[in-house]
N, C-alpha and C. Protein backbone atom coordinates (compact mmCIF):
# COMPACT_ATOMS: atom_id res chain seq x y z
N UNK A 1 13.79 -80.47 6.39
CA UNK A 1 14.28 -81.71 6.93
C UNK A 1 13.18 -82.32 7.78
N UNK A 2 13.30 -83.54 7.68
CA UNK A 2 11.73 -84.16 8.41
C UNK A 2 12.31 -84.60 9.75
N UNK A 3 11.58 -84.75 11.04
CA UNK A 3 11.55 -84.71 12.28
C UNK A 3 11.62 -86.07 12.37
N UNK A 4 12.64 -87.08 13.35
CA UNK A 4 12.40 -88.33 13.59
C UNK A 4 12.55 -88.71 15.24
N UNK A 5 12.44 -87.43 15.70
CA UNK A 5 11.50 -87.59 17.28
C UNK A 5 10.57 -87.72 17.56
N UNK A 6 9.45 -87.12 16.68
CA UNK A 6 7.88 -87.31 17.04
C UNK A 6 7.68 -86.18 17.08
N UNK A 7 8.34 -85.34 17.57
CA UNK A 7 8.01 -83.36 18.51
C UNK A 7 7.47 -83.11 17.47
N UNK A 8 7.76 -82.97 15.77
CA UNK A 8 7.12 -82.34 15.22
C UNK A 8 5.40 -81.87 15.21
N UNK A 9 4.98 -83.80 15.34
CA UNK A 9 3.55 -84.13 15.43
C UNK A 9 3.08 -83.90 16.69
N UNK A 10 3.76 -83.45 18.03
CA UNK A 10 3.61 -83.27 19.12
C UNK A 10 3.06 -81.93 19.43
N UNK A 11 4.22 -81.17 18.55
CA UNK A 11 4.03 -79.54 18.62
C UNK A 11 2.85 -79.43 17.78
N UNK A 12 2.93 -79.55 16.78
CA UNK A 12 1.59 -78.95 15.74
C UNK A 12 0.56 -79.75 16.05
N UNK A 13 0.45 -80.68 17.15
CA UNK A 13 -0.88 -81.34 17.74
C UNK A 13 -1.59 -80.55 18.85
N UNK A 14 -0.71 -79.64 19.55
CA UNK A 14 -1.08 -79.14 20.27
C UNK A 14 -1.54 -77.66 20.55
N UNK A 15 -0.55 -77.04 19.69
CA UNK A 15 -0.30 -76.12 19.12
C UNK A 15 -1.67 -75.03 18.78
N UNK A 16 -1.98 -74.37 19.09
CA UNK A 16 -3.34 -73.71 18.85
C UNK A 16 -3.79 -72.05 19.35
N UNK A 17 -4.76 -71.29 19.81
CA UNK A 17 -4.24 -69.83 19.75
C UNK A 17 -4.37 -69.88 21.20
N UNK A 18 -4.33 -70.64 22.32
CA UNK A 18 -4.01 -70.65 23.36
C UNK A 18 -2.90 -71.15 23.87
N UNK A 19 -2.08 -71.94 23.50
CA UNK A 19 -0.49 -72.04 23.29
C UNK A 19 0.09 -71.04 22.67
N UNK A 20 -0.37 -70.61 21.49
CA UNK A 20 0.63 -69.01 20.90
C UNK A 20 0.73 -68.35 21.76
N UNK A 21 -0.99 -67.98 22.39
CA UNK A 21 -1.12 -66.64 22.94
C UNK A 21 -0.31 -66.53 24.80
N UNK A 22 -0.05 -68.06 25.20
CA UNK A 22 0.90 -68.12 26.53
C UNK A 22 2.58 -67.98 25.46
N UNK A 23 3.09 -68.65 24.72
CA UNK A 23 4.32 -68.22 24.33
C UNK A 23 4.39 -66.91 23.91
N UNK A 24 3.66 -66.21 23.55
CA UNK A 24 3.55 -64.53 23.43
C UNK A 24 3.64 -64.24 24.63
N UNK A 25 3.16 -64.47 25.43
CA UNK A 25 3.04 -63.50 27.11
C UNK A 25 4.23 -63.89 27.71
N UNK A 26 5.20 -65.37 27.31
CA UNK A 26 6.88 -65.36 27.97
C UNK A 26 7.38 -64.52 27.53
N UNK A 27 7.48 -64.13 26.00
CA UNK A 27 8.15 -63.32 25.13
C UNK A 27 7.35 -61.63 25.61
N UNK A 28 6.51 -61.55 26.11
CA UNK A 28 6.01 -60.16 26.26
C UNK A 28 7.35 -59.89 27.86
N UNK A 29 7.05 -61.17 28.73
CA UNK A 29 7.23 -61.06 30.16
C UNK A 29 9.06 -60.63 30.37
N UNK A 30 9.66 -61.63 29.27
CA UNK A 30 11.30 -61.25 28.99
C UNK A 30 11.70 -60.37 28.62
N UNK A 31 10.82 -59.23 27.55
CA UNK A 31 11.18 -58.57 27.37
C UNK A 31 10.86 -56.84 28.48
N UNK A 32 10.23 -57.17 29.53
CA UNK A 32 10.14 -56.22 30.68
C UNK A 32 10.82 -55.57 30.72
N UNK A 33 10.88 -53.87 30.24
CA UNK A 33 12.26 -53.11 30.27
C UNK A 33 13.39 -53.19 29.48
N UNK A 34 12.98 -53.83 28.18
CA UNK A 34 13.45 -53.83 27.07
C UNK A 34 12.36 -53.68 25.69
N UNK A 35 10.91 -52.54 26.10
CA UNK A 35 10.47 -53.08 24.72
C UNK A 35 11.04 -52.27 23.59
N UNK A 36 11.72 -51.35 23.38
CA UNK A 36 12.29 -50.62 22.20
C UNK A 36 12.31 -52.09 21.36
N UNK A 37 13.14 -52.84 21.91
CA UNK A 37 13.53 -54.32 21.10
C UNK A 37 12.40 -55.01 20.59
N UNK A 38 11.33 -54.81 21.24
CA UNK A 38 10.32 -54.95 20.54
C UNK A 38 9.67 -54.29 18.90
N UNK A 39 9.32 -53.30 19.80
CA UNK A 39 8.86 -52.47 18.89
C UNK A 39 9.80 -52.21 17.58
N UNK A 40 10.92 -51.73 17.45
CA UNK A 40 12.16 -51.16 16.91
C UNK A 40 12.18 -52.38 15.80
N UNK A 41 12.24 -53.61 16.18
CA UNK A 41 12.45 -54.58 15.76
C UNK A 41 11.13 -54.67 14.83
N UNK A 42 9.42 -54.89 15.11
CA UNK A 42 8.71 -55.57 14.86
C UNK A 42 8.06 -54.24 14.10
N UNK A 43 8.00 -52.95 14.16
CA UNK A 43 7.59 -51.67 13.99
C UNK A 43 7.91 -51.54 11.75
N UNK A 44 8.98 -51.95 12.09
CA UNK A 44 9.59 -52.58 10.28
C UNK A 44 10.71 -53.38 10.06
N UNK A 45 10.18 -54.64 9.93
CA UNK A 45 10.84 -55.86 10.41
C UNK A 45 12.18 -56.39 9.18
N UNK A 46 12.32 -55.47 7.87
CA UNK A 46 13.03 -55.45 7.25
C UNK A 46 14.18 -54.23 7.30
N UNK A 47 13.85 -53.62 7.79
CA UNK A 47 14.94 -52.38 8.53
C UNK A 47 15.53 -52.86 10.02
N UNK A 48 14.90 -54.02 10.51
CA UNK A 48 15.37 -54.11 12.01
C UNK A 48 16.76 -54.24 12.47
N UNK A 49 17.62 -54.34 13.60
CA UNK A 49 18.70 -54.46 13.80
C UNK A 49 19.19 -55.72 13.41
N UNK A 50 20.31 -56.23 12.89
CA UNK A 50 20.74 -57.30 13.01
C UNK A 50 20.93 -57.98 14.95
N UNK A 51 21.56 -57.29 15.31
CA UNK A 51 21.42 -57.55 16.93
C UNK A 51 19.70 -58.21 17.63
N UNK A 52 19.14 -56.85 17.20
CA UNK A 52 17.76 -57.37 17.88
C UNK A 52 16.85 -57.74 17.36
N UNK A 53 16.63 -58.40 15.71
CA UNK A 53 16.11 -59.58 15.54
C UNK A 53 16.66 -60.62 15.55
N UNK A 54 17.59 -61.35 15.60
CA UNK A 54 18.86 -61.97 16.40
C UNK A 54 17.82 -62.23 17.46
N UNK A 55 18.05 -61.19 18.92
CA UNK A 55 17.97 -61.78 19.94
C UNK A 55 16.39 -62.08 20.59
N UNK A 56 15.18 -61.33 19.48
CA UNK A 56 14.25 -61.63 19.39
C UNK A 56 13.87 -62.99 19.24
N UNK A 57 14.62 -63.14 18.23
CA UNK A 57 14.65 -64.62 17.30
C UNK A 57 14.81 -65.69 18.70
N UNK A 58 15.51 -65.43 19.72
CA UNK A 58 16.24 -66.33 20.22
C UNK A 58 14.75 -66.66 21.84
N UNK A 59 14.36 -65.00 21.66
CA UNK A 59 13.21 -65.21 22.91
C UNK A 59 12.35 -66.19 22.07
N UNK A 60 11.75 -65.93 21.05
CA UNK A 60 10.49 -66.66 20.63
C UNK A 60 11.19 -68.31 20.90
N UNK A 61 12.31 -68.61 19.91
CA UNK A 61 12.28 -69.87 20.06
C UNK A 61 12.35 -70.44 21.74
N UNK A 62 13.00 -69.83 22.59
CA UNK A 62 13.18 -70.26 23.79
C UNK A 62 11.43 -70.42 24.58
N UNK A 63 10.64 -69.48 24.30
CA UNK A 63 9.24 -69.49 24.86
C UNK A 63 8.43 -70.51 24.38
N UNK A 64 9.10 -70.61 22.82
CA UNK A 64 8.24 -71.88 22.28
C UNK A 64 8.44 -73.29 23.32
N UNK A 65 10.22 -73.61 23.37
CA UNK A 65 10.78 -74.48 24.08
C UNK A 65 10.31 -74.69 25.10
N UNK A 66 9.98 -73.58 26.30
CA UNK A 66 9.83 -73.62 27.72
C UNK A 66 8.26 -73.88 27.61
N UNK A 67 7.12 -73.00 26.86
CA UNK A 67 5.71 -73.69 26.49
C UNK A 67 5.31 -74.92 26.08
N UNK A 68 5.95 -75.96 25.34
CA UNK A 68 5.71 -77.26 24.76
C UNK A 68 6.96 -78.31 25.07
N UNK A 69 8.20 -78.08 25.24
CA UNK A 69 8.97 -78.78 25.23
C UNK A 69 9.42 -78.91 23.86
N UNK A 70 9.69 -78.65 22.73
CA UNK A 70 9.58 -78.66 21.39
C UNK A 70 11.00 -77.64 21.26
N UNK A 71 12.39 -77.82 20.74
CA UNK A 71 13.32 -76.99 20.47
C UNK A 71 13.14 -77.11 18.81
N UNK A 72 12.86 -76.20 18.39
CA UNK A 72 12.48 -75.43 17.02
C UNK A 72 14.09 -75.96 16.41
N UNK A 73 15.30 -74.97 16.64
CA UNK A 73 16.29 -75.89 16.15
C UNK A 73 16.55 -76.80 16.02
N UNK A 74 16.08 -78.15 17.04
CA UNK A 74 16.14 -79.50 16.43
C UNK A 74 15.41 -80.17 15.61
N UNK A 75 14.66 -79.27 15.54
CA UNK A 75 13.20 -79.99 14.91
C UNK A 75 13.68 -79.67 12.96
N UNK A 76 13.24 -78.17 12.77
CA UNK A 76 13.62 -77.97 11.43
C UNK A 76 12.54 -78.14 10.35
N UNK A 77 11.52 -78.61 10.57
CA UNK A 77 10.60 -78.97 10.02
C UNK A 77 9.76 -77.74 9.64
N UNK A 78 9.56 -77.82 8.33
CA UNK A 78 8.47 -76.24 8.20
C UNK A 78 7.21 -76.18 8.95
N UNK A 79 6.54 -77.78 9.08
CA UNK A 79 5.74 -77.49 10.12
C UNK A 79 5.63 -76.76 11.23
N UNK A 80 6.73 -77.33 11.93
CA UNK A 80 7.41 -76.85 13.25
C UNK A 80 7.32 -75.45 13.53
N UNK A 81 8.33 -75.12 12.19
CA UNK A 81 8.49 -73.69 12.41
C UNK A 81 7.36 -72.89 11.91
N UNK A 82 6.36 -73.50 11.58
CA UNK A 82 4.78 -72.83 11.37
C UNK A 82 4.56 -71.86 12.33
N UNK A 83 4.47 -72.53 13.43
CA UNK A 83 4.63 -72.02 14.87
C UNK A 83 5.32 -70.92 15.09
N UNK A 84 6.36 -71.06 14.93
CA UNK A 84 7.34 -69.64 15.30
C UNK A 84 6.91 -68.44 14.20
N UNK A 85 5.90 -68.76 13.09
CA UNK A 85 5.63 -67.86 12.48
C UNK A 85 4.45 -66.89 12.88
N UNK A 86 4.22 -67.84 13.70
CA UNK A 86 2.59 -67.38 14.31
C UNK A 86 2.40 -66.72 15.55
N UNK A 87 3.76 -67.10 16.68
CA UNK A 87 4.02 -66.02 17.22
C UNK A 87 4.45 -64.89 16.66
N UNK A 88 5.15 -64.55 15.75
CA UNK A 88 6.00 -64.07 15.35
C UNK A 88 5.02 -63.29 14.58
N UNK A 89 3.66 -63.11 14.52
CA UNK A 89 2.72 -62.17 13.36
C UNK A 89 2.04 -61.88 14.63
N UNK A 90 1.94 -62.44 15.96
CA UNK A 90 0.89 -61.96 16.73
C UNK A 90 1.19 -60.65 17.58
N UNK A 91 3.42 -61.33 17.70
CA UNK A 91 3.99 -60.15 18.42
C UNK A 91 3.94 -58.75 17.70
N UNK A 92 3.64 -58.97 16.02
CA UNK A 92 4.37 -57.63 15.07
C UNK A 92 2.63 -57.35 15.36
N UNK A 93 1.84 -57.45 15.46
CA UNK A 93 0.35 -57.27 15.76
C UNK A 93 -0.16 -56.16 16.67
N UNK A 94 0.72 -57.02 17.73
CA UNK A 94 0.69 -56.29 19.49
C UNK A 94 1.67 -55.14 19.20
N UNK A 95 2.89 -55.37 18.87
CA UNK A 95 3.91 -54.40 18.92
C UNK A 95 4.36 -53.50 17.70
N UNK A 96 4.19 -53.54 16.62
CA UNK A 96 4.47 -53.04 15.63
C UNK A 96 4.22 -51.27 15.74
N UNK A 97 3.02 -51.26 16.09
CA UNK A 97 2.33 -49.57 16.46
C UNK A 97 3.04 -49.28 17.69
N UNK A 98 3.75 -49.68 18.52
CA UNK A 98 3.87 -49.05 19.72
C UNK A 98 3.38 -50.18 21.19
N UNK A 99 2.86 -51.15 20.80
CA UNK A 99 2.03 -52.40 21.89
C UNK A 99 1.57 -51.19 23.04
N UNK A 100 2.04 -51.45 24.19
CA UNK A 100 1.41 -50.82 25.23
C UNK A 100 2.38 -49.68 25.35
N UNK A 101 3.18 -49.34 24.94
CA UNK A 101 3.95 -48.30 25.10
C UNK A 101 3.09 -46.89 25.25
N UNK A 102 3.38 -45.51 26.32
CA UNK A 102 2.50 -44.89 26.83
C UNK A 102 3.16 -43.33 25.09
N UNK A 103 2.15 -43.12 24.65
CA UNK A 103 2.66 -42.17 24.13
C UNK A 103 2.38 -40.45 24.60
N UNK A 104 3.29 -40.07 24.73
CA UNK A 104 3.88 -38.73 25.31
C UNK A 104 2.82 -37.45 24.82
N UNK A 105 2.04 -36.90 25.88
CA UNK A 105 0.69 -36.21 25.09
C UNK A 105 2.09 -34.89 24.61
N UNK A 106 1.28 -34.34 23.49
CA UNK A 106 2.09 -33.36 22.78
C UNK A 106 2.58 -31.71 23.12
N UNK A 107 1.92 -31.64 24.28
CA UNK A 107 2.92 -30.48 24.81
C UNK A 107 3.81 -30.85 26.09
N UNK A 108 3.77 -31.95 25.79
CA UNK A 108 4.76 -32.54 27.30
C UNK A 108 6.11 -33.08 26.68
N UNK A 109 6.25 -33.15 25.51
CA UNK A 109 7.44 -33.61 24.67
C UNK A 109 8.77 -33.17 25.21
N UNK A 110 8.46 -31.71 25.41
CA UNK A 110 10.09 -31.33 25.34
C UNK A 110 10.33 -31.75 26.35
N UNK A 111 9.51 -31.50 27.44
CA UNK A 111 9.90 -31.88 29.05
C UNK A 111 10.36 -33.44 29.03
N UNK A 112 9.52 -34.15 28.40
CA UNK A 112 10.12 -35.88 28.51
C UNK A 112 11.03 -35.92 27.70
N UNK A 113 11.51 -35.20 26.45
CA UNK A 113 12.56 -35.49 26.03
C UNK A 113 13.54 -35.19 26.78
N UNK A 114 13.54 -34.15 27.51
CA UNK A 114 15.08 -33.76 28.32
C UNK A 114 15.11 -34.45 29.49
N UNK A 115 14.17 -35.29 30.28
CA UNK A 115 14.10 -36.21 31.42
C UNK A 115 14.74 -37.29 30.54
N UNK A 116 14.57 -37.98 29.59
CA UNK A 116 14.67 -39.12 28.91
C UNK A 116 16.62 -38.77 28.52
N UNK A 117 16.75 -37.60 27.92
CA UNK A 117 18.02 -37.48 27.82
C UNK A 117 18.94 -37.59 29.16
N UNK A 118 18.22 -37.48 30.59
CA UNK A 118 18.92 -37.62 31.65
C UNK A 118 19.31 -39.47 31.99
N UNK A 119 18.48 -39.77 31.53
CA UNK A 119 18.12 -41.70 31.35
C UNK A 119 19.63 -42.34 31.08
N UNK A 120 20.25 -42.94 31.81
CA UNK A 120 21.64 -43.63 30.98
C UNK A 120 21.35 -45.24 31.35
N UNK A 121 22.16 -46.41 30.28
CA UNK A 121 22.54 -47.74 31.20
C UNK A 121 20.86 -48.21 30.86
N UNK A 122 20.53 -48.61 31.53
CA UNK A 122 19.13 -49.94 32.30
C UNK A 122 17.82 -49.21 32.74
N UNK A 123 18.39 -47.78 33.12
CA UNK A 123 17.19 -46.97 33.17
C UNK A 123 16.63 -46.19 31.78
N UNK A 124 17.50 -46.37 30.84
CA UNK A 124 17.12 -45.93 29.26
C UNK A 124 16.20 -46.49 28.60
N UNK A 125 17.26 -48.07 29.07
CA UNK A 125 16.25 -48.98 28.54
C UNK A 125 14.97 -49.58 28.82
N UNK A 126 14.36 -49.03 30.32
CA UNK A 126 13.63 -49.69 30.88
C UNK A 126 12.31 -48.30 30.26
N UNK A 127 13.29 -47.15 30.26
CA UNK A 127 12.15 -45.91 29.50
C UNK A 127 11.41 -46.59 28.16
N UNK A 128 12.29 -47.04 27.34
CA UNK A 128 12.11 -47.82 25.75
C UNK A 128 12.90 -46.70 25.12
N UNK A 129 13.76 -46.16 25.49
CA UNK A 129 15.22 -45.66 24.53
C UNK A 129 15.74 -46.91 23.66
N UNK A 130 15.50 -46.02 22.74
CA UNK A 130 16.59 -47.26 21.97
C UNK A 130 18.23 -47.00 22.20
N UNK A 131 18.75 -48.00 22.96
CA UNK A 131 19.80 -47.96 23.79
C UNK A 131 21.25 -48.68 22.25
N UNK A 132 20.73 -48.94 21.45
CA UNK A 132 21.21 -49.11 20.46
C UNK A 132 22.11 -48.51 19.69
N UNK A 133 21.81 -46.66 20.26
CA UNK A 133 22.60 -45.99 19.51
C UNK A 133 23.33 -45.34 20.90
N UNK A 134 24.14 -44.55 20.49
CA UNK A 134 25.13 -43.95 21.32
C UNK A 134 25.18 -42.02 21.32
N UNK A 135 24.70 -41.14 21.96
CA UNK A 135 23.69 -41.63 23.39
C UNK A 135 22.88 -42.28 22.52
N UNK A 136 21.72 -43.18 23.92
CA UNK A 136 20.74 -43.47 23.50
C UNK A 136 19.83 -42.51 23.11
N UNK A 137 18.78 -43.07 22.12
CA UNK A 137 17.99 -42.06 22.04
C UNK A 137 16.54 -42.10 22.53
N UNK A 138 15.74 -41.46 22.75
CA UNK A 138 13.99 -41.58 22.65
C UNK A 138 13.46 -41.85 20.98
N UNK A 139 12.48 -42.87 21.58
CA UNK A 139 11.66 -43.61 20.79
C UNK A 139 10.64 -42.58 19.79
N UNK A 140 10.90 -42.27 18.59
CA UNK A 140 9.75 -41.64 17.94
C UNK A 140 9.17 -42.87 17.02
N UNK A 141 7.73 -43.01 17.46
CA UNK A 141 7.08 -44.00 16.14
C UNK A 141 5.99 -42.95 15.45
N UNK A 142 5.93 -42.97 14.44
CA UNK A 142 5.30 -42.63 13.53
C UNK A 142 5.04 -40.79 14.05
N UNK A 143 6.31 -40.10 14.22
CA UNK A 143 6.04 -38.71 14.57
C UNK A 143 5.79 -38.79 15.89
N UNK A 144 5.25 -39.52 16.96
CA UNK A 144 5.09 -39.59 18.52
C UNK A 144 6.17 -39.85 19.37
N UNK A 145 6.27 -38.96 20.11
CA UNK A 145 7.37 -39.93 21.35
C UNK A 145 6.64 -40.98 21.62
N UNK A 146 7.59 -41.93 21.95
CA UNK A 146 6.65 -43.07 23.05
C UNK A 146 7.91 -43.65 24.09
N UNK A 147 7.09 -44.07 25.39
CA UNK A 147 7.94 -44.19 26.25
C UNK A 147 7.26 -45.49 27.33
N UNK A 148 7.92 -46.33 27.85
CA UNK A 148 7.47 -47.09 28.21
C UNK A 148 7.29 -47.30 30.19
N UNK A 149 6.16 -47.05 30.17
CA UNK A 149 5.32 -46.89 31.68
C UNK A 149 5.85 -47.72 32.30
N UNK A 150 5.12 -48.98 31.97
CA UNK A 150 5.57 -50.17 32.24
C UNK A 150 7.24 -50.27 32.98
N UNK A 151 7.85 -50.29 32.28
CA UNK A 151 9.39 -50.43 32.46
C UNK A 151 10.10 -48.96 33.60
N UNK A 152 9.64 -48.19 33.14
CA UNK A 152 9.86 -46.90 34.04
C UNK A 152 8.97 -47.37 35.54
N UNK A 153 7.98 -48.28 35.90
CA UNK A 153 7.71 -48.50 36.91
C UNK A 153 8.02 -49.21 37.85
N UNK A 154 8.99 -50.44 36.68
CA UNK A 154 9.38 -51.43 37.03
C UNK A 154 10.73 -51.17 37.98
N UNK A 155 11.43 -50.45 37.06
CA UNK A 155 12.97 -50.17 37.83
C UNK A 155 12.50 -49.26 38.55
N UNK A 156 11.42 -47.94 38.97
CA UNK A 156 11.68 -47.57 40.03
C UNK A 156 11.74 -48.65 41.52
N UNK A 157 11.51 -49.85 41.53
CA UNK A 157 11.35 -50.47 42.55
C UNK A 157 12.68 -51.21 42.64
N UNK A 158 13.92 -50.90 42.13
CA UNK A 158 14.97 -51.34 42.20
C UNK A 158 16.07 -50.56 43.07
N UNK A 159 16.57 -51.01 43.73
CA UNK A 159 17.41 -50.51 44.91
C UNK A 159 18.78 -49.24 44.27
N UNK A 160 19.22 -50.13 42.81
CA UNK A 160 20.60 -49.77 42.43
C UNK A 160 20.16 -48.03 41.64
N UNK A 161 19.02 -47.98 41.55
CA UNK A 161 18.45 -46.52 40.53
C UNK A 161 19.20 -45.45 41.86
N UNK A 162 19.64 -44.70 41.18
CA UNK A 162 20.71 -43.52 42.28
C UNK A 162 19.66 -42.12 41.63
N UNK A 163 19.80 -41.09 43.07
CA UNK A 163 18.54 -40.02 43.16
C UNK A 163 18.27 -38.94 41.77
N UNK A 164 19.65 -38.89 41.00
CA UNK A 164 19.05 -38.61 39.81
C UNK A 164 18.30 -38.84 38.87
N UNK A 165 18.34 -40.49 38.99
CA UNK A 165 17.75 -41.36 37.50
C UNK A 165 16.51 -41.42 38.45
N UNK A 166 16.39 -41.61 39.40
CA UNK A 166 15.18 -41.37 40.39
C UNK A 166 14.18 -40.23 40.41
N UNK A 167 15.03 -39.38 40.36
CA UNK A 167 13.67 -38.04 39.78
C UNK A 167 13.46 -38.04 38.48
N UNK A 168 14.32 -38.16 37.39
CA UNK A 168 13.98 -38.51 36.10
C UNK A 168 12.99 -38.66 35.86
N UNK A 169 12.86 -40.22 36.30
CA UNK A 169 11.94 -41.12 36.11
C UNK A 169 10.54 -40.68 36.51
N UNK A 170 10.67 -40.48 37.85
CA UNK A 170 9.35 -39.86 38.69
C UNK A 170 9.12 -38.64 38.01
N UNK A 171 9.49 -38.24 37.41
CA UNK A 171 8.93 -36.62 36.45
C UNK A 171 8.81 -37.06 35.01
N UNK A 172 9.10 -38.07 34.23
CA UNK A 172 8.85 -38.45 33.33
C UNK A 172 7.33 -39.09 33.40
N UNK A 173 6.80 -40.11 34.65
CA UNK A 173 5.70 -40.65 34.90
C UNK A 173 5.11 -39.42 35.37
N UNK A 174 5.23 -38.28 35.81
CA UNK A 174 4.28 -37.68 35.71
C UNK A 174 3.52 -36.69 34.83
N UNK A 175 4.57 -36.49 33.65
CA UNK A 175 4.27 -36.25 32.32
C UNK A 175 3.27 -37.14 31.89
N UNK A 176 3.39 -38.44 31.81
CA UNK A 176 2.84 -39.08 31.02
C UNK A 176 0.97 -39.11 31.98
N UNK A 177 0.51 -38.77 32.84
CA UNK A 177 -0.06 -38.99 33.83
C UNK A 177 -1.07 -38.01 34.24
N UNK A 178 -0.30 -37.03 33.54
CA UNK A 178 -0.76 -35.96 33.87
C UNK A 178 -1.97 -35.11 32.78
């Protein structure tokens, strides 16, 4: 369907690998303590969840929105959505292998797996459990644990983490650290 706002010619005028590469870093920044959804999602993008390419779907277009002013749904234009394709190959790029996710050196496994099994709720997810299943589980990509630093550093600075999920955590980072 062709665009009769202008945005189309607006977006793809401007549009270039320094606009991708800031709408990648909203979409990196939202997903803080959620990258399983990343990865899980972008790791094999035809096996992914219905849920969390769904709500993937929904960060990119929103980062596009908040970066250019340009809502991808109104627009419709294949041009348009050129764009969302191009984030959308840079994130499976970054994230597909694991992005920054810390992977678990190999005799420290069992120990982070049974810290990680202590993980419930927001602190699972902030590990990169895929919180998807019930329990959640730890992240294996390609035969590796992987677990996310990042996010485990983040919520320790949160008030509501209670002294169990608190040592967890702090013994999980020092697995990885060590």
């Amino acid at each position: 369907m062709d665009d009769e706002t202008g945005w189309d010619e607006v977006l793809t005028g401007v549009w270039g690998p320094g606009v991708r590469d800031a709408v990648v870093g909203r979409v990196e920044r939202a997903t803080v303590g959620a990258r399983c959804l990343l990865v899980c999602t972008l790791h094999d993008e035809g096996e992914g969840r219905h849920g969390w390419v769904e709500q993937l779907h929904h960060l990119v277009v929103e980062a596009i929105r908040e970066e250019t002013g340009a809502d991808l749904d109104e627009l419709g234009s294949q041009a348009a959505w050129t764009t969302y394709e191009d984030v959308w190959g840079l994130l499976a790029e970054r994230w597909r292998d694991g992005g920054t996710l810390a992977t678990v050196p190999l005799r420290r496994e069992v120990a982070a797996t049974a810290c990680l099994r202590q993980l419930e709720g927001l602190t699972a997810q902030a590990a990169g459990m895929d919180t998807g299943r019930h329990p959640p589980q730890p992240l294996w990509l390609e035969g590796r644990l992987r677990v996310d630093a990042a996010g485990l550093r983040h919520i320790l600075g949160t008030p509501e983490l209670d002294a169990p999920q608190r040592l967890a955590v702090e013994r999980l980072l020092e697995l990885l650290d060590e």
